[in-house]
Protein backbone atom coordinates (compact mmCIF):
# COMPACT_ATOMS: atom_id res chain seq x y z
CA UNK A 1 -6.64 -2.19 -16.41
CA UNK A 2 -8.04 -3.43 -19.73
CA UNK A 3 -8.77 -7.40 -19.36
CA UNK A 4 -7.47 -9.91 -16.73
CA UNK A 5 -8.45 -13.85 -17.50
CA UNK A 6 -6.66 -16.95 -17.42
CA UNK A 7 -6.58 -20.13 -19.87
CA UNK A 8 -5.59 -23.48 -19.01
CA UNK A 9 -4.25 -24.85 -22.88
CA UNK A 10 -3.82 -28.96 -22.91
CA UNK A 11 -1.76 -30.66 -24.45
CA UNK A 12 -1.92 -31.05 -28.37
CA UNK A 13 -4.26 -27.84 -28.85
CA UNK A 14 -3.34 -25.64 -31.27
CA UNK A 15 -2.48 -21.97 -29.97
CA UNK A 16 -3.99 -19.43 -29.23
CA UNK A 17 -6.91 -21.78 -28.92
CA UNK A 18 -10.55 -20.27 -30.38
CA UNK A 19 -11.79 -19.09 -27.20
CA UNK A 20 -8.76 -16.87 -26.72
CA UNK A 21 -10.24 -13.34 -26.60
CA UNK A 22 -10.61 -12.10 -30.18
CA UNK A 23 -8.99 -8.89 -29.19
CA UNK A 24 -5.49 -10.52 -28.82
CA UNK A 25 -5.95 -13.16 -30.96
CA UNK A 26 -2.56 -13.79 -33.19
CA UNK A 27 -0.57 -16.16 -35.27
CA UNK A 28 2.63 -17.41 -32.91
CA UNK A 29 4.17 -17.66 -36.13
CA UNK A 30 3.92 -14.31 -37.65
CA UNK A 31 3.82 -12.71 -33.76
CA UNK A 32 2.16 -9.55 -32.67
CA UNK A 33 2.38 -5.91 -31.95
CA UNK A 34 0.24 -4.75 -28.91
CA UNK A 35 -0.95 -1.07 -27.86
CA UNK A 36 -0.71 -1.78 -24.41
CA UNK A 37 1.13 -3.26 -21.71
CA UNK A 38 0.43 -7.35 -20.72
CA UNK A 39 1.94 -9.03 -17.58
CA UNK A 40 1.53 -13.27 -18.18
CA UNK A 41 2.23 -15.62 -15.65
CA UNK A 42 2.83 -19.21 -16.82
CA UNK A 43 1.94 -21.14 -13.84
CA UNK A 44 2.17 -24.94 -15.19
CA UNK A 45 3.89 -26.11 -18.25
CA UNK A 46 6.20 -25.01 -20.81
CA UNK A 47 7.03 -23.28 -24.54
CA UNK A 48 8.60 -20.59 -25.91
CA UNK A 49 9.05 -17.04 -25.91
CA UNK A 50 10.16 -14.37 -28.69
CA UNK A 51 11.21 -10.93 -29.41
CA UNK A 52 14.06 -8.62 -31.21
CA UNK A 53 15.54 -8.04 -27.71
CA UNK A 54 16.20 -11.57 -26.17
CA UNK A 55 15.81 -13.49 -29.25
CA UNK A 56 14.07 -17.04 -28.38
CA UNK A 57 13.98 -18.21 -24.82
CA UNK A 58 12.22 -21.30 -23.45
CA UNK A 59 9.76 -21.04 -21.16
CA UNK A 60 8.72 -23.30 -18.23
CA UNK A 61 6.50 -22.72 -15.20
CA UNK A 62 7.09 -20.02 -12.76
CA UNK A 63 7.57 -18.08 -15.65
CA UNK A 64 6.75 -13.98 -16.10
CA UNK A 65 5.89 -12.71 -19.74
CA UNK A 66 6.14 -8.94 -19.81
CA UNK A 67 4.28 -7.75 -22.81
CA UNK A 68 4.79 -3.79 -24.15
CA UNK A 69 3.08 -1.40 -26.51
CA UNK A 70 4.87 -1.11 -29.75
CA UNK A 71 7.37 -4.26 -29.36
CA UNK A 72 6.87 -7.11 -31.65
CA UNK A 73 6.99 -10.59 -29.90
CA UNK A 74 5.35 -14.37 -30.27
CA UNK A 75 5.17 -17.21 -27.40
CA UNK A 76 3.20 -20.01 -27.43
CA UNK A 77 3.14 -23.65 -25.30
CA UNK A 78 4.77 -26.53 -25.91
CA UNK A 79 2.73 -28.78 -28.16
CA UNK A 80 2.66 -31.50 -25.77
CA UNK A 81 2.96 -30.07 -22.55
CA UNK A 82 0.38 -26.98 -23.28
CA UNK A 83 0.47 -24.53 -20.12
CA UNK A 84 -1.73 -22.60 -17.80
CA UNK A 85 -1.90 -18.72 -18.27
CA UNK A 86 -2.70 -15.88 -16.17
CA UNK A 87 -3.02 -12.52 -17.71
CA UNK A 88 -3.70 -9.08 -17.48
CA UNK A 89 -3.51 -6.15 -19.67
CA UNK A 90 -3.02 -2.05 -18.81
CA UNK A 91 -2.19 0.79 -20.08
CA UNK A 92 -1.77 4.89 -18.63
CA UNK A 93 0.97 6.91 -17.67
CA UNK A 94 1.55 4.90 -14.47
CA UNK A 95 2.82 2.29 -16.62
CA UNK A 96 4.74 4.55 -18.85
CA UNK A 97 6.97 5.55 -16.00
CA UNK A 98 7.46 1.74 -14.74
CA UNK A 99 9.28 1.42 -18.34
CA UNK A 100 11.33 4.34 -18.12
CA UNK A 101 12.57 3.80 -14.85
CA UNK A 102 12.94 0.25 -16.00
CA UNK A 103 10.63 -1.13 -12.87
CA UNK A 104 9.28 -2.98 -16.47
CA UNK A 105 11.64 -3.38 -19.33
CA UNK A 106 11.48 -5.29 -22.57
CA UNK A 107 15.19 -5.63 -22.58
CA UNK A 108 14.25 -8.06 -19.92
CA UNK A 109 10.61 -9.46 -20.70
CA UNK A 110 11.29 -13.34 -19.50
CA UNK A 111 11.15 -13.36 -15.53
CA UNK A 112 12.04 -16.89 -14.12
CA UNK A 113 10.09 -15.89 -10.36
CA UNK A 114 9.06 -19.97 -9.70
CA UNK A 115 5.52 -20.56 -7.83
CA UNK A 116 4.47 -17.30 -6.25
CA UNK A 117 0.81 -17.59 -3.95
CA UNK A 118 0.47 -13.67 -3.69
CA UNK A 119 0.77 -12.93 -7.16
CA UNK A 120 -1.47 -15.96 -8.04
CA UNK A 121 -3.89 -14.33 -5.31
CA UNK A 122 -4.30 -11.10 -7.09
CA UNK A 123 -4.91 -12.48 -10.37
CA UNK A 124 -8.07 -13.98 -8.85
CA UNK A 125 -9.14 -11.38 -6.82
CA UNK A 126 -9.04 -9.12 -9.98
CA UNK A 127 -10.98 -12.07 -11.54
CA UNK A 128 -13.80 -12.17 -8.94
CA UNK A 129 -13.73 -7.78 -8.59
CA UNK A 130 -14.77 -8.27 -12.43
CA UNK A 131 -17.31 -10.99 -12.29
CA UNK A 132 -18.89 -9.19 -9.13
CA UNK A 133 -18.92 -5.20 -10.41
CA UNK A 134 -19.38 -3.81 -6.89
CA UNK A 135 -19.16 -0.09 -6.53
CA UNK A 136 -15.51 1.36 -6.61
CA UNK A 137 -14.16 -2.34 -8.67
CA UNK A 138 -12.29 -0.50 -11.05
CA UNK A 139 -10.64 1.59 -8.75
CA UNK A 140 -9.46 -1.61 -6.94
CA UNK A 141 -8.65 -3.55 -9.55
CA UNK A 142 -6.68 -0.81 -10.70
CA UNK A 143 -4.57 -0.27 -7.47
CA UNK A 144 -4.29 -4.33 -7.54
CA UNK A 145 -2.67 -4.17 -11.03
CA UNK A 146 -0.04 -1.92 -9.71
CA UNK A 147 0.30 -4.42 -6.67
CA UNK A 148 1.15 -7.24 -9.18
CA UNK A 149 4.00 -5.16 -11.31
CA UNK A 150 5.32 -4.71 -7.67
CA UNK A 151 5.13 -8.39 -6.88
CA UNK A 152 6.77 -9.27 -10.26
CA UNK A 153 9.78 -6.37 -9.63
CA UNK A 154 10.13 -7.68 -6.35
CA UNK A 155 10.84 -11.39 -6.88
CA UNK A 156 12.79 -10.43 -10.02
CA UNK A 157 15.09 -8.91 -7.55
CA UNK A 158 14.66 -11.43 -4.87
CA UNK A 159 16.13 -13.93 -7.72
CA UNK A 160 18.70 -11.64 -8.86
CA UNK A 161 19.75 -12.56 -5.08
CA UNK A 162 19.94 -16.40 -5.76
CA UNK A 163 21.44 -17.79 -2.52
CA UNK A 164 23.49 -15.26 -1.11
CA UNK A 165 24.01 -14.61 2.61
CA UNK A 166 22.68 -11.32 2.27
CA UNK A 167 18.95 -13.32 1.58
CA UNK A 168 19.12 -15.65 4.68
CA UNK A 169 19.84 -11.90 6.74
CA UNK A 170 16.89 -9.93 5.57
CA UNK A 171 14.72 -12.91 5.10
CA UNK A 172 14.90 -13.67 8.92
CA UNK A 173 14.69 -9.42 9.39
CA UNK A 174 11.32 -10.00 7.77
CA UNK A 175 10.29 -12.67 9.12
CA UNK A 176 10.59 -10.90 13.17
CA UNK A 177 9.40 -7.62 11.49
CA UNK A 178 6.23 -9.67 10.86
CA UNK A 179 5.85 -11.73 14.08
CA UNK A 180 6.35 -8.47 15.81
CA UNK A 181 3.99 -6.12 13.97
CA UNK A 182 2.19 -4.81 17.49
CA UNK A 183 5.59 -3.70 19.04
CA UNK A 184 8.17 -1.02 19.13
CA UNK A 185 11.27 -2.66 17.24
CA UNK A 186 15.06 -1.15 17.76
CA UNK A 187 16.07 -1.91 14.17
CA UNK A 188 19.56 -1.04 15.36
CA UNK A 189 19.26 -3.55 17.81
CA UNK A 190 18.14 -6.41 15.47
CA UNK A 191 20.80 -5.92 12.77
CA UNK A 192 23.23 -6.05 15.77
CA UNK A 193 21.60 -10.09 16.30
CA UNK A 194 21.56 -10.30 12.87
CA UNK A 195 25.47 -9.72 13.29
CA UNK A 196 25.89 -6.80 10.79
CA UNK A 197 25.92 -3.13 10.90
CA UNK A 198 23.07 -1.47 10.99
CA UNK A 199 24.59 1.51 8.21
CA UNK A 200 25.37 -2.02 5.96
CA UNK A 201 22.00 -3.42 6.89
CA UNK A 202 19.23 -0.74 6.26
CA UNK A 203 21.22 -0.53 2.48
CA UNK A 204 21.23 -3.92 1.71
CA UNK A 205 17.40 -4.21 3.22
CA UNK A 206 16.49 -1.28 0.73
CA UNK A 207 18.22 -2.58 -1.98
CA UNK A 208 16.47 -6.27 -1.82
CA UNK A 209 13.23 -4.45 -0.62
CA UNK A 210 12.87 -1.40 -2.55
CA UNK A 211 12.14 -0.06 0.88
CA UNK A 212 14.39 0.93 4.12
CA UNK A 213 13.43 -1.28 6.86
CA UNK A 214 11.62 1.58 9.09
CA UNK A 215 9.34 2.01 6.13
CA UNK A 216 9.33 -1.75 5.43
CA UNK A 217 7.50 -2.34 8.78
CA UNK A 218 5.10 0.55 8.84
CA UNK A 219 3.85 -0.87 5.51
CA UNK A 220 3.35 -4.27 7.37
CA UNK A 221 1.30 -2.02 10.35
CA UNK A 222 -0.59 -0.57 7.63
CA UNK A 223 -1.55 -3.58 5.86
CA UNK A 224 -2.44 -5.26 9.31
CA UNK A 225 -4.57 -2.29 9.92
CA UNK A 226 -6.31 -1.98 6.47
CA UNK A 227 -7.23 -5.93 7.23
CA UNK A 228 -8.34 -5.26 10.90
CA UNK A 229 -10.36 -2.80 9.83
CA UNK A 230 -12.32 -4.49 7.00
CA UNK A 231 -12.67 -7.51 8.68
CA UNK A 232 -13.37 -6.64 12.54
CA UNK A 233 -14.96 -4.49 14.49
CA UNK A 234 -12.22 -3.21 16.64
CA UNK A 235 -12.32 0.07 17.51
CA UNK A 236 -9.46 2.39 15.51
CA UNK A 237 -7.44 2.88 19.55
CA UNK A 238 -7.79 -1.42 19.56
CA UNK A 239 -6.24 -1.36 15.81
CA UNK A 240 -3.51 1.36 16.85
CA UNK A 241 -2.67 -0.82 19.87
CA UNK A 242 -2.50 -3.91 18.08
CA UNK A 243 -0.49 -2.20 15.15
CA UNK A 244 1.78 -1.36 17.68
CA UNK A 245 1.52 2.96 16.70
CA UNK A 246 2.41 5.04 19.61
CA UNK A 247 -1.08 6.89 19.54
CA UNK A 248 -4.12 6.61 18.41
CA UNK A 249 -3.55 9.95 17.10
CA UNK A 250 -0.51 8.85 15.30
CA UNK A 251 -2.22 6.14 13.66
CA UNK A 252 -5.13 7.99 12.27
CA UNK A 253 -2.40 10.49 10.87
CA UNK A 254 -0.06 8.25 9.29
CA UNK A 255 -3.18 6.32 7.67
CA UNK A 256 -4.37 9.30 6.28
CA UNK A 257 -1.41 10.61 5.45
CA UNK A 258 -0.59 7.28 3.46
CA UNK A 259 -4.19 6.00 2.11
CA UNK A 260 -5.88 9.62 1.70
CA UNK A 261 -8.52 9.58 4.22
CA UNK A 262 -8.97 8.54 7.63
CA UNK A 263 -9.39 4.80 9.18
CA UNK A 264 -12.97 5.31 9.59
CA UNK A 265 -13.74 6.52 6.36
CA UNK A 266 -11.63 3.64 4.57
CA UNK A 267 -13.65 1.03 6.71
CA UNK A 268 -17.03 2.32 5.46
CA UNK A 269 -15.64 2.01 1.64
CA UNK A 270 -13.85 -1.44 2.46
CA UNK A 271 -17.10 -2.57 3.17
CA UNK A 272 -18.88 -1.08 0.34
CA UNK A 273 -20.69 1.46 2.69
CA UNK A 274 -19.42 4.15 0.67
CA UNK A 275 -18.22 4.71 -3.14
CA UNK A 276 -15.96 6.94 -2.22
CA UNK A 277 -12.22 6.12 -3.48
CA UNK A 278 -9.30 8.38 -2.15
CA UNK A 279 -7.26 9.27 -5.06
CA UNK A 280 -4.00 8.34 -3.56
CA UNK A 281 -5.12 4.56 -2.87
CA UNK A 282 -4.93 3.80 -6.67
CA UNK A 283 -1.43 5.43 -6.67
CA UNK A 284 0.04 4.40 -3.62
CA UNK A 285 3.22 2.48 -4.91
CA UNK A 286 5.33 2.35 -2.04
CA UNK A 287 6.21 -1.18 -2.73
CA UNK A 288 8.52 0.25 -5.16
């Protein structure tokens, strides 16, 4: 991660205003070429957007810019609407393979994903992991980064959905996945309420998801654990019982095998006890 801010532009203010960073600072008329990737999420308001690819697209809130190294583009607010911007900028070989497998792709840089909390969430905690500078920040911030890209790929998909019945289905999947995080779930079973096949089910679930739905729900156990374990202090058999693992020994080994070290060991650096950082944290992408 390179630079994460936000701008609120008002009405009748010419653009980019003169406290936008000096760094990125361009003429919407004559456009820009960037050496690094930008994700911008218009979050009130409306303008424009342009590039060779898509031409000139109007913008309006709820609205995903996706920015790339070496491709010429403009945008700019509506004179008298202005807009409010979120933004962050990256660069690295992780995000070099998110355009070639087309997770990111400026054939497709205008994302229409509406109001989305978590992705407005992470924007300020990267925001806050900058003002405060703690030890391991930049190790965070960069494993939130890759958390927003999978936020933005996610919806994208979610919309490419619209209002099929195949949404209501793994919506409500999610939604008992969730509510019943601490138990043993027969995901053959709950297709079969669902009223579909499980064979048709785990496909379409993976296909909306990016994820099958066994590994769907360990990924909610994990992130119920990571948060239990930050925030409490329940002991790691209390946080395997209430994650619902078989074992205590099961848990410790799938969170290792997944985060890079043990439960224990992620607590202490969760709670800034340690400046350790597992190298597999910043990478793990299984959103995706």
């Amino acid at each position: 991660m390179t630079g994460c801010g936000n701008a609120d532009i008002p009405p009748h203010i010419p653009y980019p205003p003169d406290k936008h960073p000096s760094t990125y600072m361009f003429d919407w008329k004559k456009g820009r070429v960037l050496p690094e990737f930008q994700i911008i999420y218009i979050i009130r308001g409306e303008g424009f957007f342009k590039s060779k690819a898509v031409g000139k697209k109007q913008i309006k809130e709820g609205t995903i810019l996706l920015l790339f190294p070496g491709v010429w583009h403009t945008y700019a607010p509506n004179f008298n609407t202005g807009w409010k911007e979120y933004w962050i900028c990256f660069n690295g070989t992780q995000p070099q393979k998110f355009r070639q497998h087309k997770i990111l792709s400026p054939a497709n840089p205008v994302l229409e994903i509406g109001f989305n909390e978590t992705l407005l969430q992470l924007y300020h905690q990267i925001l806050e992991l900058l003002n405060e500078e703690k030890i391991g920040y930049k190790e965070i911030i960069a494993s939130l980064t890759y958390q927003i890209v999978a936020q933005v790929h996610c919806a994208e998909r979610r919309r490419q959905f619209g209002s099929k019945e195949i949404e209501r289905i793994i919506q409500k999947a999610k939604i008992y996945l969730t509510e019943n995080i601490d138990k043993h779930v027969e995901l053959e079973q709950l297709a079969s309420e669902l009223n579909v096949g499980y064979s048709w089910f785990r496909r379409m679930f993976r296909h909306y998801t990016g994820l099958s739905p066994c590994q769907y729900f360990l990924q909610l156990k994990l992130i119920k654990a990571k948060e239990l374990l930050r925030e409490t202090s329940l002991s790691i058999k209390q946080i395997s019982v209430i994650t619902g693992f078989e074992s205590q020994y099961y848990f410790s080994k799938y969170f290792k095998k997944k985060i890079g070290i043990s439960p224990s060991q992620w607590r202490r650096f969760s709670r800034g006890e340690t400046n350790y950082f597992p190298p597999s944290e910043s990478n793990h992408l299984s959103a995706f």
